[in-house]
C-alpha atoms as a PDB file:
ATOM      1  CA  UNK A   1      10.166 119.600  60.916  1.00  0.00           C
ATOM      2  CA  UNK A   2      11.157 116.951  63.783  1.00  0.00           C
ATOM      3  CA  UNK A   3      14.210 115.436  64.279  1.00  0.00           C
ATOM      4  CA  UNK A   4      14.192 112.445  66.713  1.00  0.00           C
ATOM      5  CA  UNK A   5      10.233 112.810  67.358  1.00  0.00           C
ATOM      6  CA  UNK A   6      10.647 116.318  68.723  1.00  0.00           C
ATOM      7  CA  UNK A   7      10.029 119.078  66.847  1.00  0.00           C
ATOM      8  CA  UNK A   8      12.707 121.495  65.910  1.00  0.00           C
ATOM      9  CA  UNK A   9      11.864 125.276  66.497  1.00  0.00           C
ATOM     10  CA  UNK A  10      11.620 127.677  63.599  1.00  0.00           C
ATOM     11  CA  UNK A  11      14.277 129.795  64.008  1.00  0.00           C
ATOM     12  CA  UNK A  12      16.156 127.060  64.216  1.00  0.00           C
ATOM     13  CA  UNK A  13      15.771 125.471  60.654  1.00  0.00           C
ATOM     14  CA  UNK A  14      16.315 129.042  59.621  1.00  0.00           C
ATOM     15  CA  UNK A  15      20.177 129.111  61.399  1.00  0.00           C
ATOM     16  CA  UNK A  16      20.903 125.446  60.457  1.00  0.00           C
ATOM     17  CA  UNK A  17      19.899 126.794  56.763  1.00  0.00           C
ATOM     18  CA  UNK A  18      22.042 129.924  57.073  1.00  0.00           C
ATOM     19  CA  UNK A  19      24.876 128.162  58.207  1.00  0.00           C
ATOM     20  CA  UNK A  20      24.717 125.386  55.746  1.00  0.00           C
ATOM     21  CA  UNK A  21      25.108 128.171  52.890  1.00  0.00           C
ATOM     22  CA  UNK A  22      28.294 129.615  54.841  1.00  0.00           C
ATOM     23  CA  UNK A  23      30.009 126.490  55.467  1.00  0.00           C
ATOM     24  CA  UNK A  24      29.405 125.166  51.808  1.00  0.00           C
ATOM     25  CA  UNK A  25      30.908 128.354  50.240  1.00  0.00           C
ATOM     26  CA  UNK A  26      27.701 129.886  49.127  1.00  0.00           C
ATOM     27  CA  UNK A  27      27.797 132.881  50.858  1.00  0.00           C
ATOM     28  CA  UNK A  28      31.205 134.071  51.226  1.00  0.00           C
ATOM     29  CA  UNK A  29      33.109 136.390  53.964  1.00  0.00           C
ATOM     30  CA  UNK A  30      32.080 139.114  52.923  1.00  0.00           C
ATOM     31  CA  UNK A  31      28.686 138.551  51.238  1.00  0.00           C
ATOM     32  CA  UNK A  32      25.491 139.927  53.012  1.00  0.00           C
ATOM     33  CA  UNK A  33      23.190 137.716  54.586  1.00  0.00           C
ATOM     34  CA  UNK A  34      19.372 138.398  54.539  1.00  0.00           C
ATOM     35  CA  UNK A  35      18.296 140.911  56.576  1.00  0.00           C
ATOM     36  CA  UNK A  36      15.745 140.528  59.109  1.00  0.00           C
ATOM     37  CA  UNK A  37      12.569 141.834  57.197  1.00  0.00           C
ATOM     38  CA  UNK A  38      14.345 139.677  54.623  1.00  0.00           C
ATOM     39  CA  UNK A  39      13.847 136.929  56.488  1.00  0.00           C
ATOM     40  CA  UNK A  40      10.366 137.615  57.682  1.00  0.00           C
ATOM     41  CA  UNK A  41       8.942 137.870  54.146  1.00  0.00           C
ATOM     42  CA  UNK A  42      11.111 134.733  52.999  1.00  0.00           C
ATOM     43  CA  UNK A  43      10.423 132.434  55.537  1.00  0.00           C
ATOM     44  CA  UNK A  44       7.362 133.813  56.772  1.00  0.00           C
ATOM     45  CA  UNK A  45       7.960 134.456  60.458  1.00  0.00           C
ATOM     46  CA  UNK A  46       7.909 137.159  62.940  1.00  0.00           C
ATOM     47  CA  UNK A  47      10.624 139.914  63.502  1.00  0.00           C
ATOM     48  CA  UNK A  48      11.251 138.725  67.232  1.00  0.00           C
ATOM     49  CA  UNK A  49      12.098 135.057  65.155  1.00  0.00           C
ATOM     50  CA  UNK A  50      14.211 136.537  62.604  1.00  0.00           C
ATOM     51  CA  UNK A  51      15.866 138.781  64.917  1.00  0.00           C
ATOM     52  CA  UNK A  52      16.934 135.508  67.162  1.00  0.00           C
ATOM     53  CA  UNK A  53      18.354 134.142  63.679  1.00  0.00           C
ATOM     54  CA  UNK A  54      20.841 136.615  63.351  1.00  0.00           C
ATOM     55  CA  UNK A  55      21.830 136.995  66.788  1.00  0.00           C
ATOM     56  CA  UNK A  56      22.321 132.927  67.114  1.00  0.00           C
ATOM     57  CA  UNK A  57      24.655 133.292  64.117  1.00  0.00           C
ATOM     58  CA  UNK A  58      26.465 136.069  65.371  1.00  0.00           C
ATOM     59  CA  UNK A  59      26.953 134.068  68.895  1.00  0.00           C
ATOM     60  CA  UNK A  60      28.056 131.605  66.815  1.00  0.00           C
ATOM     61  CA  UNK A  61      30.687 133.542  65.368  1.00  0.00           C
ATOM     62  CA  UNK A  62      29.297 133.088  61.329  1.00  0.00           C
ATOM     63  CA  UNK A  63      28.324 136.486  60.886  1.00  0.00           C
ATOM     64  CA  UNK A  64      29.099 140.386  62.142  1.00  0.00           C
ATOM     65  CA  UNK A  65      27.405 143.696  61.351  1.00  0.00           C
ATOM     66  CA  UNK A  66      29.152 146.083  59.578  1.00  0.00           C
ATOM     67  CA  UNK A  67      27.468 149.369  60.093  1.00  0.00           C
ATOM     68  CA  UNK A  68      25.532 150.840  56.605  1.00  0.00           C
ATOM     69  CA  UNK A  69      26.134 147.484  55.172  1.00  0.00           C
ATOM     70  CA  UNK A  70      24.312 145.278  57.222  1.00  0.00           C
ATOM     71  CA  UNK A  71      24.910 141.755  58.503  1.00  0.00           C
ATOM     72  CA  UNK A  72      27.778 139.843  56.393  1.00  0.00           C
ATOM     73  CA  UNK A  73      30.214 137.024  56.867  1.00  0.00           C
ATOM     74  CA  UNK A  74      32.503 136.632  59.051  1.00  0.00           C
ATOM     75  CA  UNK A  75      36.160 135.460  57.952  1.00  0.00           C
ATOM     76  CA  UNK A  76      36.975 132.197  59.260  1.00  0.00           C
ATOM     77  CA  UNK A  77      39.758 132.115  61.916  1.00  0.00           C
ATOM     78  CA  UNK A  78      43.158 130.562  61.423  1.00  0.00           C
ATOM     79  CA  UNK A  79      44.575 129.151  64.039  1.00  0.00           C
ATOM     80  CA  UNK A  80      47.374 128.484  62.920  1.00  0.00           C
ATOM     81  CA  UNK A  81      48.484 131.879  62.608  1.00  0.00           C
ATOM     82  CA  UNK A  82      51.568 133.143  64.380  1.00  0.00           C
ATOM     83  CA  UNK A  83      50.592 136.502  65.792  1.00  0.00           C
ATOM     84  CA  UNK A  84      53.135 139.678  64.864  1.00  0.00           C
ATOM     85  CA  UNK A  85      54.674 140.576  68.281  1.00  0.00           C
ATOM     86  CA  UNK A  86      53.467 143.893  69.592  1.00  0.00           C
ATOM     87  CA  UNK A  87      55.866 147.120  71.268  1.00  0.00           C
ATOM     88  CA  UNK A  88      55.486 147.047  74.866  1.00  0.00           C
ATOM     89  CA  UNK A  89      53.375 149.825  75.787  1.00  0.00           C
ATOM     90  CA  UNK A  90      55.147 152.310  78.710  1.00  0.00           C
ATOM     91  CA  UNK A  91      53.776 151.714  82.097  1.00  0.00           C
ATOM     92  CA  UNK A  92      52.475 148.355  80.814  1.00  0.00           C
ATOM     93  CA  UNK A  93      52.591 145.121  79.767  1.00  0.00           C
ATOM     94  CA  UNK A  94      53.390 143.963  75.890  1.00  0.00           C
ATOM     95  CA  UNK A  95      50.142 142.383  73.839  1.00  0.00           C
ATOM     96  CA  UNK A  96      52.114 140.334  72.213  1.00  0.00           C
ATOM     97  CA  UNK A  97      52.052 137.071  74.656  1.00  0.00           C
ATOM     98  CA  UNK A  98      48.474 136.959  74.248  1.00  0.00           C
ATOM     99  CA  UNK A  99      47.957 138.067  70.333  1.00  0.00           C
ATOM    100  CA  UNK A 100      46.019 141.056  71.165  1.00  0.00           C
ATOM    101  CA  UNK A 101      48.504 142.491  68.452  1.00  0.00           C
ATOM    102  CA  UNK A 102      46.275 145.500  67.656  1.00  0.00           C
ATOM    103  CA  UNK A 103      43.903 145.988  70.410  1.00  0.00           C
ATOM    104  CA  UNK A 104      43.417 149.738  71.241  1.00  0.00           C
ATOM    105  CA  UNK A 105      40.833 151.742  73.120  1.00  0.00           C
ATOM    106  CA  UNK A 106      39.924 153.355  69.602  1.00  0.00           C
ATOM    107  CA  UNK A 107      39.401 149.768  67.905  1.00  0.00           C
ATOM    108  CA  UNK A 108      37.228 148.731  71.307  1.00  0.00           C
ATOM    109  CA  UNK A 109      34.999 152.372  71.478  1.00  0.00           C
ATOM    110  CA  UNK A 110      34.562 151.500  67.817  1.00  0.00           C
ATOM    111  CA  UNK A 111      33.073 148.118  68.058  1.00  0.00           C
ATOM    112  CA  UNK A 112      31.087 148.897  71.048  1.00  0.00           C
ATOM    113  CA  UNK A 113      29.334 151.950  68.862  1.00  0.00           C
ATOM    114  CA  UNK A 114      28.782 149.261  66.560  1.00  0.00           C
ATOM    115  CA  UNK A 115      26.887 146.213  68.496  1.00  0.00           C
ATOM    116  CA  UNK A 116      24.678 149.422  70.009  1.00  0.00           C
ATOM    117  CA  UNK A 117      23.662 150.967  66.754  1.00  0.00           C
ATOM    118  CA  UNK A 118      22.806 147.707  65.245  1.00  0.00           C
ATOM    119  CA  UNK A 119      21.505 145.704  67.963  1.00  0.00           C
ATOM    120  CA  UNK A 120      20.721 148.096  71.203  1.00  0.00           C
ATOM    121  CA  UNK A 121      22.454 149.035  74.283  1.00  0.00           C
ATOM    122  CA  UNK A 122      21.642 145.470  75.722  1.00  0.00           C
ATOM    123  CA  UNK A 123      23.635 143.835  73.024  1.00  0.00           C
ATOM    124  CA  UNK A 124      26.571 145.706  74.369  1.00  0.00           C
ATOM    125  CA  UNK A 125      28.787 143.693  77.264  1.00  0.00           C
ATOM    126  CA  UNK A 126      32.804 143.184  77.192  1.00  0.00           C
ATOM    127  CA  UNK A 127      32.316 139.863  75.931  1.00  0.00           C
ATOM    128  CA  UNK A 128      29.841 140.511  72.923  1.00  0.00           C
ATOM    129  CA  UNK A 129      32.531 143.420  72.235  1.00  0.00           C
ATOM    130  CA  UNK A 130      35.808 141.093  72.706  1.00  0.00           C
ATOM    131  CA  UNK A 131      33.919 138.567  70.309  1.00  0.00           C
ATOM    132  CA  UNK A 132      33.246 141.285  67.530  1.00  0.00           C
ATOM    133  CA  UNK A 133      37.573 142.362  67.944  1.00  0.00           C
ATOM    134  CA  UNK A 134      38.540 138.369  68.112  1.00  0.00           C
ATOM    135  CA  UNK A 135      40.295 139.173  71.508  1.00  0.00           C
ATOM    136  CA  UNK A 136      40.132 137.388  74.879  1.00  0.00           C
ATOM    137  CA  UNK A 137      37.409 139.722  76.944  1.00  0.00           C
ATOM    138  CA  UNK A 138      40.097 140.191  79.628  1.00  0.00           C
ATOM    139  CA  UNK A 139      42.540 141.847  77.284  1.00  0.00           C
ATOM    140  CA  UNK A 140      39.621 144.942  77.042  1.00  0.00           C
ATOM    141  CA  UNK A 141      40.335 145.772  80.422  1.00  0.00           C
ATOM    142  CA  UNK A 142      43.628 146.795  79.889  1.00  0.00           C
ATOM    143  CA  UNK A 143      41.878 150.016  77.897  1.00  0.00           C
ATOM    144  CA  UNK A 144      38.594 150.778  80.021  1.00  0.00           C
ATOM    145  CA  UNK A 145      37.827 149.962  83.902  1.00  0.00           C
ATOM    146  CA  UNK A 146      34.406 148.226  83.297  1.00  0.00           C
ATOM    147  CA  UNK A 147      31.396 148.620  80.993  1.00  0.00           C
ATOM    148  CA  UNK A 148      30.323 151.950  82.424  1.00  0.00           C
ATOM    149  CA  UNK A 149      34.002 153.407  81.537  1.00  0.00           C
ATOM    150  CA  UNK A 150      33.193 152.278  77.823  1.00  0.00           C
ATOM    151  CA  UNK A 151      29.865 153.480  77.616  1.00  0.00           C
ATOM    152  CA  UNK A 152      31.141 156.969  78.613  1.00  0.00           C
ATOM    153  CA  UNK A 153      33.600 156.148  75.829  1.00  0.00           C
ATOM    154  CA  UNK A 154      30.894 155.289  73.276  1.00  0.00           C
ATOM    155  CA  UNK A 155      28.906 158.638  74.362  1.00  0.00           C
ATOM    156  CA  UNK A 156      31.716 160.552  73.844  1.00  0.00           C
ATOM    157  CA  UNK A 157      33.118 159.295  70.725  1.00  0.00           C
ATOM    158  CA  UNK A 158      29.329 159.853  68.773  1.00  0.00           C
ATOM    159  CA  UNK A 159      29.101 162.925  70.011  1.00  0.00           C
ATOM    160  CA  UNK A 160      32.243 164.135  68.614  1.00  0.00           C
ATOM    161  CA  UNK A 161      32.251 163.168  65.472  1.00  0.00           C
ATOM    162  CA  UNK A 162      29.721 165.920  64.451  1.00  0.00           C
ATOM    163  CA  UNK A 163      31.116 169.070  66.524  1.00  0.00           C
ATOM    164  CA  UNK A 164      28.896 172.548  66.461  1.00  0.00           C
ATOM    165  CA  UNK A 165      30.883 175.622  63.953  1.00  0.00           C
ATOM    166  CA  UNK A 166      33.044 177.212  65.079  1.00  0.00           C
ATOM    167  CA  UNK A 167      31.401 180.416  64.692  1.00  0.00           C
ATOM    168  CA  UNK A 168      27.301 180.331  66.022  1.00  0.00           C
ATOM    169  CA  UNK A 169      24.236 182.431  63.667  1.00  0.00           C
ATOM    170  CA  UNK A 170      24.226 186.162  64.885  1.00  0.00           C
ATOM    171  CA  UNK A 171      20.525 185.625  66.026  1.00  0.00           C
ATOM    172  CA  UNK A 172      20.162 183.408  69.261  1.00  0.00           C
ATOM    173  CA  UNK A 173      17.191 181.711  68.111  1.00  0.00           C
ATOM    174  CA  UNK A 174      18.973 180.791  64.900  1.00  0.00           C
ATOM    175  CA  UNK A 175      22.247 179.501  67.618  1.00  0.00           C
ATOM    176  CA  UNK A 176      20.009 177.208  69.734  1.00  0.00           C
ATOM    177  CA  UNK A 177      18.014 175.749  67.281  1.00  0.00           C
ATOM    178  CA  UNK A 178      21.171 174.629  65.399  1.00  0.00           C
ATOM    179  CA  UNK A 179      22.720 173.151  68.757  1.00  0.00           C
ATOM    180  CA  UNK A 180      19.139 171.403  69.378  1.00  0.00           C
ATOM    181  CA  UNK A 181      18.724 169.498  65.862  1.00  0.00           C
ATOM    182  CA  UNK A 182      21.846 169.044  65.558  1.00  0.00           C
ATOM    183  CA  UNK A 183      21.411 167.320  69.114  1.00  0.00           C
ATOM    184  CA  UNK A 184      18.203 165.475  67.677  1.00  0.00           C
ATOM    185  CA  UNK A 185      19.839 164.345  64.827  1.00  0.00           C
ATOM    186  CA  UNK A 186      22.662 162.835  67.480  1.00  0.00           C
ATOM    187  CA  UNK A 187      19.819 160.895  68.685  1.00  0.00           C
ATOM    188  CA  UNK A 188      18.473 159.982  65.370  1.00  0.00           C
ATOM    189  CA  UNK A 189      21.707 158.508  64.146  1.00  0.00           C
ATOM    190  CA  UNK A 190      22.634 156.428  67.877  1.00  0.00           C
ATOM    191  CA  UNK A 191      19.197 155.545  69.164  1.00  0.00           C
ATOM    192  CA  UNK A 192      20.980 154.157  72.115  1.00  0.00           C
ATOM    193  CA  UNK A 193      22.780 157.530  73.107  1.00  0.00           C
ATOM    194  CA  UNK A 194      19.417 159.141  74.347  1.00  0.00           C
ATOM    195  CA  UNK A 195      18.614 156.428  77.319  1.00  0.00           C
ATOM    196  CA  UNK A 196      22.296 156.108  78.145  1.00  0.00           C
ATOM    197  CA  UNK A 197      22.571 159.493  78.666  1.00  0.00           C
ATOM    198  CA  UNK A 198      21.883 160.697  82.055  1.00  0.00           C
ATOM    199  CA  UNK A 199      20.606 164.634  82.996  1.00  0.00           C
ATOM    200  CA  UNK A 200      20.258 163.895  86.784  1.00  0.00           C
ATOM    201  CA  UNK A 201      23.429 162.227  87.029  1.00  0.00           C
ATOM    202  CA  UNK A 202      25.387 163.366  84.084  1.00  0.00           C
ATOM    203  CA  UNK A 203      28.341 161.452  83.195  1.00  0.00           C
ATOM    204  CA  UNK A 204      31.699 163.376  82.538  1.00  0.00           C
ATOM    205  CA  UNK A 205      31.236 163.439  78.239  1.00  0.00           C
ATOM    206  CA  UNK A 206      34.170 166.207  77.573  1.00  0.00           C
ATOM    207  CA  UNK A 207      32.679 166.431  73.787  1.00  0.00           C
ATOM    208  CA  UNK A 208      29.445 167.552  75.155  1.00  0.00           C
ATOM    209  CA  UNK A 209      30.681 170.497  77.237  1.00  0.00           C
ATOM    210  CA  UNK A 210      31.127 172.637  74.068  1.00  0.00           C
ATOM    211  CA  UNK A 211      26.771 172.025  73.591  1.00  0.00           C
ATOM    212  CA  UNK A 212      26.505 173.668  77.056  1.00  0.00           C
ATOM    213  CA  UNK A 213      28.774 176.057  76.510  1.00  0.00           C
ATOM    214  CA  UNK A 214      26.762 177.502  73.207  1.00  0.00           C
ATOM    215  CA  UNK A 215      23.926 177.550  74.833  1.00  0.00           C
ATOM    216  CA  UNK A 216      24.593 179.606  78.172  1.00  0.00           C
ATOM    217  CA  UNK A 217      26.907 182.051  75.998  1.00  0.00           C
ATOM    218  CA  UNK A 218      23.979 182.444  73.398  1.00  0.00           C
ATOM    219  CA  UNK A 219      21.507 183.161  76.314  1.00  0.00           C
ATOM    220  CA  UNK A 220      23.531 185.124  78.245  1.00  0.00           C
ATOM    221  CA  UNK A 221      24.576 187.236  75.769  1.00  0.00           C
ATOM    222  CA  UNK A 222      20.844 188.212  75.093  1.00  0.00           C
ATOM    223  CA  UNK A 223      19.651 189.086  78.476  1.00  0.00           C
ATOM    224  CA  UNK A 224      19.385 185.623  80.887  1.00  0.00           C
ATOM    225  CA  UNK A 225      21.244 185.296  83.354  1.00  0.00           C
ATOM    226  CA  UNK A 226      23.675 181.863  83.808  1.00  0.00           C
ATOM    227  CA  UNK A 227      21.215 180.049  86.268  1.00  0.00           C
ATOM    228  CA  UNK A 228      18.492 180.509  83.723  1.00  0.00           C
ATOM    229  CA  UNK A 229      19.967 179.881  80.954  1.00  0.00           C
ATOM    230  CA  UNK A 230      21.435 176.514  81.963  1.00  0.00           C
ATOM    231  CA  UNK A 231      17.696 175.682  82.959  1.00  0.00           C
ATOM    232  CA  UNK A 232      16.710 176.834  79.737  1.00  0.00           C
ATOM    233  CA  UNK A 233      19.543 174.503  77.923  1.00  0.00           C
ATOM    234  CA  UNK A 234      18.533 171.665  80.264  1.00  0.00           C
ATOM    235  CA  UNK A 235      15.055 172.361  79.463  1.00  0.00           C
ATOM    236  CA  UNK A 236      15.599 172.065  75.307  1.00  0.00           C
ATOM    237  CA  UNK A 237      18.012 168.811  76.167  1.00  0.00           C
ATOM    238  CA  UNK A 238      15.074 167.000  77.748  1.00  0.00           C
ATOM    239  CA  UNK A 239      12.717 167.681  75.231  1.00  0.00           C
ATOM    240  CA  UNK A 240      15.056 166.370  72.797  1.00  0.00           C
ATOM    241  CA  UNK A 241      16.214 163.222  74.788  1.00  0.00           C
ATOM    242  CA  UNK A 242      12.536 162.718  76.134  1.00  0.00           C
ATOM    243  CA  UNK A 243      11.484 162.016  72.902  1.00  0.00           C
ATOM    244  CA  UNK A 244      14.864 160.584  71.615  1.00  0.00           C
ATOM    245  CA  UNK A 245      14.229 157.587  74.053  1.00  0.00           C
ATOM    246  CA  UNK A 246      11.318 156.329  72.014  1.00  0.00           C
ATOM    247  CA  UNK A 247      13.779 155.691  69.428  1.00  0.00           C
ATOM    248  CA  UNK A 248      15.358 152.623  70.857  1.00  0.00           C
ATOM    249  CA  UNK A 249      12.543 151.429  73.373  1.00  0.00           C
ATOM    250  CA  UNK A 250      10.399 151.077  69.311  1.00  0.00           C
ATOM    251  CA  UNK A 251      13.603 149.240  68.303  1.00  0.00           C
ATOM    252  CA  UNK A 252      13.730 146.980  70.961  1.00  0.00           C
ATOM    253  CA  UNK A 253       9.760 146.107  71.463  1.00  0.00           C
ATOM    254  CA  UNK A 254       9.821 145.754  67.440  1.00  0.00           C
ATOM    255  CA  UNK A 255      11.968 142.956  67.667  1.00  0.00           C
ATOM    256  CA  UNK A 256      10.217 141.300  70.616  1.00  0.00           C
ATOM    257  CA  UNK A 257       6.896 141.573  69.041  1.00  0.00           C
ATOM    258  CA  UNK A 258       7.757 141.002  65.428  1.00  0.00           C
ATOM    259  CA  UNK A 259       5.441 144.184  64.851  1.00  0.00           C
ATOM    260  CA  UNK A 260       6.235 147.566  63.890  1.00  0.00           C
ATOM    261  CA  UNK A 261       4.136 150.669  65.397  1.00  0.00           C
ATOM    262  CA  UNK A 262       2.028 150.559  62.799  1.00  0.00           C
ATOM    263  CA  UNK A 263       1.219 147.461  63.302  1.00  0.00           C
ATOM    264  CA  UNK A 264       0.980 147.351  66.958  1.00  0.00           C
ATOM    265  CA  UNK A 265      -1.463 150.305  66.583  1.00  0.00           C
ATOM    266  CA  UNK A 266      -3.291 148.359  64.791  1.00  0.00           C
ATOM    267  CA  UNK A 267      -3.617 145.161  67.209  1.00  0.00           C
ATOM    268  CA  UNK A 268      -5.341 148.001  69.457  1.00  0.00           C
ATOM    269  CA  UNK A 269      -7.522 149.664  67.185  1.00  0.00           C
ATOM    270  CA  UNK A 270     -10.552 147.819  67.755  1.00  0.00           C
ATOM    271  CA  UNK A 271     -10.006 148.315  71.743  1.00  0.00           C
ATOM    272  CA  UNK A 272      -9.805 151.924  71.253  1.00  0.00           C
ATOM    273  CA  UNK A 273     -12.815 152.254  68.397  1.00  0.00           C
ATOM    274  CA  UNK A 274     -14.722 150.341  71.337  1.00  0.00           C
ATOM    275  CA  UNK A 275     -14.408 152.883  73.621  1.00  0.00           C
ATOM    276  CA  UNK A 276     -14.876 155.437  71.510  1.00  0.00           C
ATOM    277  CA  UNK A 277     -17.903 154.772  70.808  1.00  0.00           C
ATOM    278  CA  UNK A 278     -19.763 155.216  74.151  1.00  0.00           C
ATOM    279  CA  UNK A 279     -19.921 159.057  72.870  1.00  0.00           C
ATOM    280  CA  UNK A 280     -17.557 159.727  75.962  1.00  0.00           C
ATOM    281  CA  UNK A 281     -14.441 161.426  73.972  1.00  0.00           C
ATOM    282  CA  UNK A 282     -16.099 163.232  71.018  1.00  0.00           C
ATOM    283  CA  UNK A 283     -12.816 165.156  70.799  1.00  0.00           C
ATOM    284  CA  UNK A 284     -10.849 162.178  70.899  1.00  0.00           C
ATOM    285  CA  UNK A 285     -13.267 160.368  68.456  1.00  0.00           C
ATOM    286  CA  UNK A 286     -13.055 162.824  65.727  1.00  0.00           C
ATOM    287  CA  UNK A 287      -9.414 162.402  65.773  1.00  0.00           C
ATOM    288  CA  UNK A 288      -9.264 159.253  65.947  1.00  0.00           C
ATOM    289  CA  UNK A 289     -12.060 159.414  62.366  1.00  0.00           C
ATOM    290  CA  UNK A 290      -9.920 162.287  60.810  1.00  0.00           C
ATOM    291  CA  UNK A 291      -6.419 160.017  61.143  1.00  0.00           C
ATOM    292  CA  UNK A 292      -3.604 160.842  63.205  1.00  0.00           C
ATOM    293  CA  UNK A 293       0.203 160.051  61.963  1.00  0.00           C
ATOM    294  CA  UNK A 294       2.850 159.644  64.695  1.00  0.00           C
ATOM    295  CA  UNK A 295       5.808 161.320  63.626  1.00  0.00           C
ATOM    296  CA  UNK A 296       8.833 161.456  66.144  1.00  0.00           C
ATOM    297  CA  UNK A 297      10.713 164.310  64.072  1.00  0.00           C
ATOM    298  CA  UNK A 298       7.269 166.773  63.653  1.00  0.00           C
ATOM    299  CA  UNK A 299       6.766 166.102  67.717  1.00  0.00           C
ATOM    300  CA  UNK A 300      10.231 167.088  67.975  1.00  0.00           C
ATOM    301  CA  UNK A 301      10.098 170.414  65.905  1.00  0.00           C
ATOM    302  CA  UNK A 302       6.208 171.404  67.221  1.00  0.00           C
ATOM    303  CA  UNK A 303       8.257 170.950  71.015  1.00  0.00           C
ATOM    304  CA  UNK A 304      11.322 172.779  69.894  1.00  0.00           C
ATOM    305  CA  UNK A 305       9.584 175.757  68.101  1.00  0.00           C
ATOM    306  CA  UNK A 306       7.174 176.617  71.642  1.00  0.00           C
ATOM    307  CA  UNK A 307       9.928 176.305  73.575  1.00  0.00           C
ATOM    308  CA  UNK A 308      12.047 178.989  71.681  1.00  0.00           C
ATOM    309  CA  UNK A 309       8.652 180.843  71.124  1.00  0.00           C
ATOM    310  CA  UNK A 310       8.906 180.795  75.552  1.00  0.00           C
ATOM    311  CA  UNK A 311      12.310 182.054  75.663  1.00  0.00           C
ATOM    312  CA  UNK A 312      11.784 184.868  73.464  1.00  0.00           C
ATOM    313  CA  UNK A 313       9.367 185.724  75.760  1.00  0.00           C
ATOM    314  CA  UNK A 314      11.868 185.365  78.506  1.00  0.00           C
ATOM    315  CA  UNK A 315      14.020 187.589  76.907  1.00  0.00           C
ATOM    316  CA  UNK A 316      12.240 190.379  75.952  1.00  0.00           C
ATOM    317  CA  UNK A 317      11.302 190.251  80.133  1.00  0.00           C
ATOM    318  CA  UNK A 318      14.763 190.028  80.627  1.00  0.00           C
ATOM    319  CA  UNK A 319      15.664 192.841  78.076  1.00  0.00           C
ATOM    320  CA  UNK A 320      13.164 195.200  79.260  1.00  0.00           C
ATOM    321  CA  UNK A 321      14.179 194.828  83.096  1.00  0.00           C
END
């Protein structure tokens, strides 16, 4: 397609498409819109081009994602709304002059968890986040000091939401295997928490405190002492996070590739098979014949089990000293 002489890029007959069906009614505020694999199979372009779609919408204010749902509608503004004035908050000024009626640090944590689960850390700034509220991008600074304030925010709000019992197993490997997956699954759910999260210069997360404090209780109450067994719980963390970090680096080079792993892998097959043959690797080579499936939660069990199979070691030193 040209317009003018000059062709028009893909992506954006795609938007103009899009947004033709939202202005005309056909899809509604509300109503999903297609999903980027959706896209890929229906217009038949890359994920890096369909990804580009739905962020040029969302820039242009048409759509918003709406965590488990997907990407949908946006309602259209009115701007002819008179904003409900707003109590003037002690110690500050009142919202109500600039129709940030409803703004709160909740509603702003809440929106920034949901540009980073859906579109990456990157996506995340005070402007994307003041355009996903419908509030000026100043206003947000009235609740957090600057984007690092609201990532702590986002880290600690996650994290949480799914607190350890109250009471841990009786048998300490049963305790820190509990914390640990339920520290994967953390991971799993934000793929943005486990890059964001620092271990050599560790943010203050107050919901994260009672992880630490499990784990040197559980230890210490079986024979380590504290010194160890915060090694030992920084130890389990990184193997957790270290693998956690794939998680969003995939996401992200999935949508600048339009490939998924699988497919990637097998761009680089015949590089590899290549090599292989020379008779250099014969371990490597009858790996590569027998098949080998990447799985991110197996690597993370296989890590976790050795680990706890080392500190039962540790203890049993510890316990007959």
């Amino acid at each position: 397609m040209s317009v003018g002489g000059q062709a028009v890029p893909r992506y954006s007959q795609i938007v103009g498409e899009l947004r033709r069906r939202i202005e005309t009614g056909e899809l509604a505020p509300g109503d999903r819109v297609p999903s980027t694999r959706e896209i890929t199979k229906r217009w038949g372009v890359a994920m890096a081009t369909a990804t580009k779609v739905l962020t040029e919408l969302r820039h242009e204010g048409m759509v918003r994602a709406v965590p488990g749902v997907g990407t949908v509608v946006s309602a259209p503004s009115r701007p002819g709304r008179t904003p409900r004035p707003a109590a003037a908050r002690p110690g500050g000024p009142s919202d109500a002059s600039s129709g940030q009626t409803s703004l709160t640090l909740g509603r702003i944590v809440v929106a920034a968890v949901t540009v980073a689960d859906t579109e990456g850390l990157p996506a995340v700034s005070m402007r994307r986040v003041a355009a996903e509220l419908g509030v000026a991008t100043m206003s947000l600074y009235r609740h957090v000091a600057d984007k690092d304030d609201l990532l702590v925010r986002m880290m600690d709000t996650v994290i949480a939401r799914h607190p350890l019992p109250a009471e841990p197993p009786e048998g300490w490997r049963e305790a820190i295997e509990l914390a640990a997956r339920q520290l994967w699954e953390l991971f799993r759910r934000h793929p943005w928490l486990a890059p964001a999260l620092s271990v050599t210069r560790p943010q203050m997360i107050t919901s994260a405190l009672p992880y630490s404090e499990w784990m040197l209780a559980t230890l210490h109450a079986h024979g380590l002492d504290l010194r160890s067994a915060f090694t030992a719980h920084l130890t389990l963390l990184n193997h957790a996070r270290g693998i956690a970090v794939n998680l969003e680096a995939e996401r992200e080079a999935e949508a600048h590739s339009g490939l998924d792993s699988e497919e990637w892998m097998d761009t680089q097959e015949p590089a590899l098979l290549t090599v292989l043959a020379t008779g250099r690797f014969p371990a490597l080579s009858r790996l590569a014949t027998a098949g080998y499936d990447l799985d991110l939660d197996a690597l993370f069990e296989f890590g976790l089990q050795r680990l706890l199979d080392g500190l039962a070691s540790l203890l049993g030193e510890s316990s007959a000293g």
